[in-house]
Structure formats: structure tokens, C-alpha cells
C-alpha atoms as a PDB file:
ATOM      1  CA  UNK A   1       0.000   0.000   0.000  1.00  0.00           C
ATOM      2  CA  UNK A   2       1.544   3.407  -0.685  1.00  0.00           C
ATOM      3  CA  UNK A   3       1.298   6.551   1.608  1.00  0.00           C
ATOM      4  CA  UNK A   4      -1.236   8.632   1.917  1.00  0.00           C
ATOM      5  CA  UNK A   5      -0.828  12.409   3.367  1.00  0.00           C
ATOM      6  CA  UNK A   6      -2.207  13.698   6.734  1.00  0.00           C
ATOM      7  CA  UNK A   7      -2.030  16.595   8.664  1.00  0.00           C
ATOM      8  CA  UNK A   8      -0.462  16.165  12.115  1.00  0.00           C
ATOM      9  CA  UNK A   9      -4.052  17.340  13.540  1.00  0.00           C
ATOM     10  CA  UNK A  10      -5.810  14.566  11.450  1.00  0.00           C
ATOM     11  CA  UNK A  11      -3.360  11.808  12.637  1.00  0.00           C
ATOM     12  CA  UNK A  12      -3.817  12.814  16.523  1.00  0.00           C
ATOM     13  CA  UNK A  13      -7.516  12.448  15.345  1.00  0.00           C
ATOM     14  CA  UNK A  14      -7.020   9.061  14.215  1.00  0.00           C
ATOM     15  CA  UNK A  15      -4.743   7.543  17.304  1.00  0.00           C
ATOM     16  CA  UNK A  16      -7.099   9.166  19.518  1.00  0.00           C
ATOM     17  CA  UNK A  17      -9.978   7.198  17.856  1.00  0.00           C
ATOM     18  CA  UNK A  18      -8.301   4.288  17.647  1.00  0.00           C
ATOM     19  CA  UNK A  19      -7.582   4.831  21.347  1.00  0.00           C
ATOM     20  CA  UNK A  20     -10.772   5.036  22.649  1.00  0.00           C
ATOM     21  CA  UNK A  21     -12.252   2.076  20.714  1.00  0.00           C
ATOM     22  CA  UNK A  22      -9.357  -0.172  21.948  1.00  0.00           C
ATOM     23  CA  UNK A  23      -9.718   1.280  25.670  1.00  0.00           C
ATOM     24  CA  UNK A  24     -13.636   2.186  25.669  1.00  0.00           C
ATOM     25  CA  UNK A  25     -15.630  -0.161  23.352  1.00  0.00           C
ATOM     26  CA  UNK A  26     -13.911  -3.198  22.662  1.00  0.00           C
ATOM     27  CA  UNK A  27     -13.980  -3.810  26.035  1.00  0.00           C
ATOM     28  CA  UNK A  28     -17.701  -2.643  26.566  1.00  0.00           C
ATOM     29  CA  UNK A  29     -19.028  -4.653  23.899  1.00  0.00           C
ATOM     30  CA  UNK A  30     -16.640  -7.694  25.112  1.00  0.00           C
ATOM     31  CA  UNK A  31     -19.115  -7.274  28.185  1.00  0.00           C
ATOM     32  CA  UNK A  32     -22.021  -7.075  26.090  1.00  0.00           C
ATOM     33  CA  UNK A  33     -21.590 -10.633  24.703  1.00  0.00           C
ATOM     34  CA  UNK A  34     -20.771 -11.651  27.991  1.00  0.00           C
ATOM     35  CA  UNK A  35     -23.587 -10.935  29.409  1.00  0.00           C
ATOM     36  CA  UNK A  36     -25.976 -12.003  26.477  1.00  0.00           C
ATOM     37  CA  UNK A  37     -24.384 -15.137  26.300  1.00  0.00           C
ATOM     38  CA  UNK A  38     -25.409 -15.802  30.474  1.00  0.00           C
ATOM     39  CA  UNK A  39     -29.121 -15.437  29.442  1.00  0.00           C
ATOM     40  CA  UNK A  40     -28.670 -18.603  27.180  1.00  0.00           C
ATOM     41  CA  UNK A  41     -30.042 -19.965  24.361  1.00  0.00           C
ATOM     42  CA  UNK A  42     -28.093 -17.982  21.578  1.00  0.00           C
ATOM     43  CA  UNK A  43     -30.136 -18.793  18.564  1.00  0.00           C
ATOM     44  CA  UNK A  44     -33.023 -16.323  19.778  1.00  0.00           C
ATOM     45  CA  UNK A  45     -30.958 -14.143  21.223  1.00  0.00           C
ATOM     46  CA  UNK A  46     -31.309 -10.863  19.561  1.00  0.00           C
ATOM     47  CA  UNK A  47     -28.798  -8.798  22.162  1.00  0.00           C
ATOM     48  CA  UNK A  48     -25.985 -10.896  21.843  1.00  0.00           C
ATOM     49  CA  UNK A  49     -26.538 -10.816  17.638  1.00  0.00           C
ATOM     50  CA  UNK A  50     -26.525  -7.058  18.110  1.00  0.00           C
ATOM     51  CA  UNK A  51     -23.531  -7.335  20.019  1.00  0.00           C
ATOM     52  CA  UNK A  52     -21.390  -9.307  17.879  1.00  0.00           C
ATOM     53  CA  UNK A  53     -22.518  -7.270  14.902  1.00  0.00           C
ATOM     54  CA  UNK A  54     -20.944  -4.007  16.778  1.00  0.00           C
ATOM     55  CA  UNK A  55     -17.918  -6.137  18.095  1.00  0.00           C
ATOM     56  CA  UNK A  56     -17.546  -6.711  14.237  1.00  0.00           C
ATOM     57  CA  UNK A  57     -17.630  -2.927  13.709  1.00  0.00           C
ATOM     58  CA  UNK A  58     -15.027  -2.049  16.297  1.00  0.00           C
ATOM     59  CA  UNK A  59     -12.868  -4.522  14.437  1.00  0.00           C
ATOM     60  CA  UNK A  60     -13.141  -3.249  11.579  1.00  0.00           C
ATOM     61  CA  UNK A  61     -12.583   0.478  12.561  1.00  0.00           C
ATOM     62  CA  UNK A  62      -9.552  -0.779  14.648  1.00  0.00           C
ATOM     63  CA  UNK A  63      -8.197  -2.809  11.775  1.00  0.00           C
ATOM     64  CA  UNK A  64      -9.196   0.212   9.431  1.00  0.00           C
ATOM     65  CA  UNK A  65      -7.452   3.203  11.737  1.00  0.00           C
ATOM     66  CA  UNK A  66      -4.157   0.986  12.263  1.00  0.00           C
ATOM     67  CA  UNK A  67      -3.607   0.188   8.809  1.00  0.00           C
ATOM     68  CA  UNK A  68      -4.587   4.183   7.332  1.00  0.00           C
ATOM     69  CA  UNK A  69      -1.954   4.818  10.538  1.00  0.00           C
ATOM     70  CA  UNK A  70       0.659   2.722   9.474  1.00  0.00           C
ATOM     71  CA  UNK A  71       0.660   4.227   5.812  1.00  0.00           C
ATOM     72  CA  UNK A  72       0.394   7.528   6.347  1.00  0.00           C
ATOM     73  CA  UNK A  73       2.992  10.089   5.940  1.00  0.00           C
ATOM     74  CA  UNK A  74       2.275  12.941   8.722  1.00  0.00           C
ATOM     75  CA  UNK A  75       2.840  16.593   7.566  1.00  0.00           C
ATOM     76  CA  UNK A  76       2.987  19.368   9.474  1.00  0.00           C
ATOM     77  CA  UNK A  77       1.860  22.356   7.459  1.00  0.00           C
ATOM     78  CA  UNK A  78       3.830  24.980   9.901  1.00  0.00           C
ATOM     79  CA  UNK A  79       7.331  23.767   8.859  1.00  0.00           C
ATOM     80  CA  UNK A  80       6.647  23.689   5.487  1.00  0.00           C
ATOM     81  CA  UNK A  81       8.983  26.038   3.183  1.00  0.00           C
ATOM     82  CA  UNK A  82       6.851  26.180  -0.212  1.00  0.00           C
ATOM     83  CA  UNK A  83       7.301  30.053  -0.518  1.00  0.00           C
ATOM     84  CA  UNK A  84       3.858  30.801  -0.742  1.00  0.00           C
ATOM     85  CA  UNK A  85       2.609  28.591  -2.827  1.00  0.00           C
ATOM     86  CA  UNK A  86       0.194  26.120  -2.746  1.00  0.00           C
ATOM     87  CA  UNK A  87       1.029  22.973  -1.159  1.00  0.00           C
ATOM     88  CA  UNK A  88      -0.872  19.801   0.994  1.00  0.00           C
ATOM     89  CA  UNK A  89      -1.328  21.356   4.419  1.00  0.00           C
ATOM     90  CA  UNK A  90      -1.270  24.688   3.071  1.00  0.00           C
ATOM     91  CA  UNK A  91      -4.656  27.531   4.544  1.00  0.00           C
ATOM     92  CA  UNK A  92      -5.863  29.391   1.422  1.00  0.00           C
ATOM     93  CA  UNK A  93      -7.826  32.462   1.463  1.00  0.00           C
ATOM     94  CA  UNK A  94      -9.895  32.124  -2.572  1.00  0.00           C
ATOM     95  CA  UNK A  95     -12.500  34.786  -3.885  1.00  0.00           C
ATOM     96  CA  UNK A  96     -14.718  33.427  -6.657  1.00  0.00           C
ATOM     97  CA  UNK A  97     -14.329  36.017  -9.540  1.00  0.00           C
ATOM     98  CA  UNK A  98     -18.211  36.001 -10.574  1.00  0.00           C
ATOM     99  CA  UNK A  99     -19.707  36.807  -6.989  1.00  0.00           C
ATOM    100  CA  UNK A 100     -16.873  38.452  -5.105  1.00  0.00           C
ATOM    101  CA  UNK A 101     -17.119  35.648  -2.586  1.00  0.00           C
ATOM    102  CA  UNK A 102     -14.140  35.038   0.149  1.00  0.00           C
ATOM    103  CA  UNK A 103     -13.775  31.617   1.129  1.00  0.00           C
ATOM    104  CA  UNK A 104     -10.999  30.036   3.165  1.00  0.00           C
ATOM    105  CA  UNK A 105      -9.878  26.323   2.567  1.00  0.00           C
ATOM    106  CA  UNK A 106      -7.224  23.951   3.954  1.00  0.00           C
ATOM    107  CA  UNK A 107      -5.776  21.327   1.863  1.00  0.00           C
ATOM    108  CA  UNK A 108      -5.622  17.600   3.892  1.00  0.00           C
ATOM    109  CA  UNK A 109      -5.892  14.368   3.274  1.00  0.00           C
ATOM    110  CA  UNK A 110      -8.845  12.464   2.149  1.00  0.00           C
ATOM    111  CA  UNK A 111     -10.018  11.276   5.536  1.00  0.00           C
ATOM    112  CA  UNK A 112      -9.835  14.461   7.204  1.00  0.00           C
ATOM    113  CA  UNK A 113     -11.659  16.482   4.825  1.00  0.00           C
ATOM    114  CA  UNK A 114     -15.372  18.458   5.806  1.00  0.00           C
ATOM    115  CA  UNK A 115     -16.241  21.253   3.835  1.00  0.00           C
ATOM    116  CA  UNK A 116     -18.214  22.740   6.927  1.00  0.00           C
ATOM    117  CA  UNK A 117     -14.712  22.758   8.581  1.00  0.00           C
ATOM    118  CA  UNK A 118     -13.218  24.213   5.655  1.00  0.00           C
ATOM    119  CA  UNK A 119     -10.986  21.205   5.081  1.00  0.00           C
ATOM    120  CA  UNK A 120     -10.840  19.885   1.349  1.00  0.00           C
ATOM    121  CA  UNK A 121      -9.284  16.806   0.102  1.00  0.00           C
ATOM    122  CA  UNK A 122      -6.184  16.906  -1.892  1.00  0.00           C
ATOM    123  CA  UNK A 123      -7.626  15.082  -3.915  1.00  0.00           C
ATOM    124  CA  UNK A 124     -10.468  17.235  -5.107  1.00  0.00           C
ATOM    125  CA  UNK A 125     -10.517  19.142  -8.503  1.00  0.00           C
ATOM    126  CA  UNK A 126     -10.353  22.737  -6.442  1.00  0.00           C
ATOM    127  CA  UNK A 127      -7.378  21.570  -4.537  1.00  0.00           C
ATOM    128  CA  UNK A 128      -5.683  19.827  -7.316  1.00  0.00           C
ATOM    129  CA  UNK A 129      -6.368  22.596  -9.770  1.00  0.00           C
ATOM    130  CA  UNK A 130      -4.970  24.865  -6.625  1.00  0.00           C
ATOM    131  CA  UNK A 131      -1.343  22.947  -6.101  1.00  0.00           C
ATOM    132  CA  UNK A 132       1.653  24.797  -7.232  1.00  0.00           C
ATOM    133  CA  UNK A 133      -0.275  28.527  -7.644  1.00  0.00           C
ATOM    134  CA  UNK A 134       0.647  31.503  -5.566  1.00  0.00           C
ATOM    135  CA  UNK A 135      -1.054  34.178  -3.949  1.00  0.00           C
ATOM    136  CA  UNK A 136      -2.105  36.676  -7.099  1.00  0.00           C
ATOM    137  CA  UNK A 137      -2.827  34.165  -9.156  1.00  0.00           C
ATOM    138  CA  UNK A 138      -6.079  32.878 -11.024  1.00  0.00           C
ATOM    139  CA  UNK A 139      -7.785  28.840 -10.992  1.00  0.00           C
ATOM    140  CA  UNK A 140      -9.931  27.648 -13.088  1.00  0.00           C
ATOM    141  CA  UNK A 141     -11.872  24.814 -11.531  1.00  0.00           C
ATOM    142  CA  UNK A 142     -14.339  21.954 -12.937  1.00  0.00           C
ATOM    143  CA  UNK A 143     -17.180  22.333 -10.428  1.00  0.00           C
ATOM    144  CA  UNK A 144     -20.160  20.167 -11.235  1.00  0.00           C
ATOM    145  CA  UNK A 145     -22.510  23.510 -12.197  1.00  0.00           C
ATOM    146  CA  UNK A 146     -19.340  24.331 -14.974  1.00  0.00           C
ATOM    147  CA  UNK A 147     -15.924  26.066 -15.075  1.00  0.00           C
ATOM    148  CA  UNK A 148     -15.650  28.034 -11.651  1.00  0.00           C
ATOM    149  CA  UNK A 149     -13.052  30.781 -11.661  1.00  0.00           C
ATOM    150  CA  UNK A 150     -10.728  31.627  -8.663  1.00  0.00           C
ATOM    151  CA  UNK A 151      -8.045  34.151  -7.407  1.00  0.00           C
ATOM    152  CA  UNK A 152      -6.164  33.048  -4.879  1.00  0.00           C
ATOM    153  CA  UNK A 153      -5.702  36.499  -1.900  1.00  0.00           C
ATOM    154  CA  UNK A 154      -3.415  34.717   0.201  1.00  0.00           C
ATOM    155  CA  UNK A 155      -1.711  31.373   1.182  1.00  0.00           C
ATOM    156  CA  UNK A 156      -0.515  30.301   4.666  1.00  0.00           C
ATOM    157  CA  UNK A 157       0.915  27.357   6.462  1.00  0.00           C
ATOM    158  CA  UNK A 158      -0.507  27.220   9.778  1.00  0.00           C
END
């Protein structure tokens, strides 16, 4: 499996998941079972099925967070040295052209993107049409509704 990019923020994110379902649930739904299997017959036994299918869950989100760990490559966008331009990690300030609109974005990796946090993937058509431009400088972007264009008002690392 090749790497994958992250943000230092997004990787504490991920251990600290990982974390708490290897402290918190695993162990609660290990109690679960437990306890459905003491009321006995299993075949009918619709809280120790519902238990087992969240036990499969956790294992699956444990098994999921280790292995995204394990492969990622952890940036820290405040010691990066891209002067001023556009790089992963990188806090850009964009104002859309035809409505005069401000909007602020930070580039991360796939699973730390939310637009409502203004965090977009890398691998989105805004942020790879925004790699490798500079404050001052115009983007065109492929947006779903047609050609969206973009100046970019400032870039930080932060």
C-alpha cells in the first residue's frame, strides 16, 4: 500500500480514535456478549446478535485506523517552506471572480476532509487545480454547475 498524506491534527484524530475504541468499546461490547451469552439460548438471542454485529464494527474500525496509521505520511503544514505557494497542508484564502465571494480552505488528506470545517481533500478538482499557484494568481476549476473561476488572496501554512 503506498502513503497517503495527513495533517499532524488529522493523525492525533485518528490515534485518539483508535484509542478510545481499543480502551472504551472493545472492552464494553466484550461485556455485552458476555452478558448475552449468560441469558442462554443464543439462537433467539437478539442482544448478543446485536452485540457481535458491533464487536464486528469495532474490528473493523480498529483494523481500518491501524492500517490508514501505518501508511500515512504525517505533515505538518507549519514547517513547510513552499514560498507561498500552494502545497498539501497549506490555509488558502480564494474569492470566486463572478460573486466576489471570500472563502478560506485547507488542503488535507482524504479522511480528514469536511467542507463545513473548511478542510478539502487533496484530492479534489479545487485543490488539485490549486497545487503549485501563488497568492495573485487565477484557478480555473471543474465544479459540477461548470468552469468556476478563482483568485487566490493569500496562502498560509498554519
Amino acid at each position: 500500500m503506498s502513503k497517503f498524506p495527513i495533517t499532524v491534527v488529522g493523525a492525533e484524530k485518528m490515534r485518539a480514535e483508535l484509542q478510545h475504541l481499543k480502551t472504551v468499546e472493545r472492552p464494553a461490547v466484550i461485556q455485552a456478549i458476555a452478558e448475552a451469552r449468560a441469558q442462554g439460548d443464543l439462537s433467539e438471542n437478539a442482544e448478543y446478535d446485536a452485540a457481535k454485529e458491533k464487536q464486528g464494527f469495532i474490528e473493523g474500525r480498529i483494523a481500518d485506523l491501524e492500517g490508514k496509521l501505518s501508511n500515512a505520511q504525517i505533515i505538518d503544514p507549519k514547517t513547510l517552506d513552499a514560498d507561498g505557494r500552494i502545497v498539501f497542508g497549506a490555509t488558502v484564502e480564494l474569492e470566486d471572480v463572478e460573486s466576489g465571494e471570500s472563502v478560506t480552505y485547507q488542503i488535507v488528506g482524504d479522511d480528514e476532509a469536511g467542507i463545513k470545517q473548511g478542510k478539502i481533500s487533496v484530492s479534489s478538482p479545487i485543490a488539485r487545480a490549486l497545487i503549485g499557484k501563488y497568492a495573485g494568481d487565477s484557478v480555473d476549476v471543474q465544479a459540477p454547475g461548470g468552469v468556476r473561476q478563482y483568485e487566490v488572496l493569500d496562502v498560509q501554512y498554519k
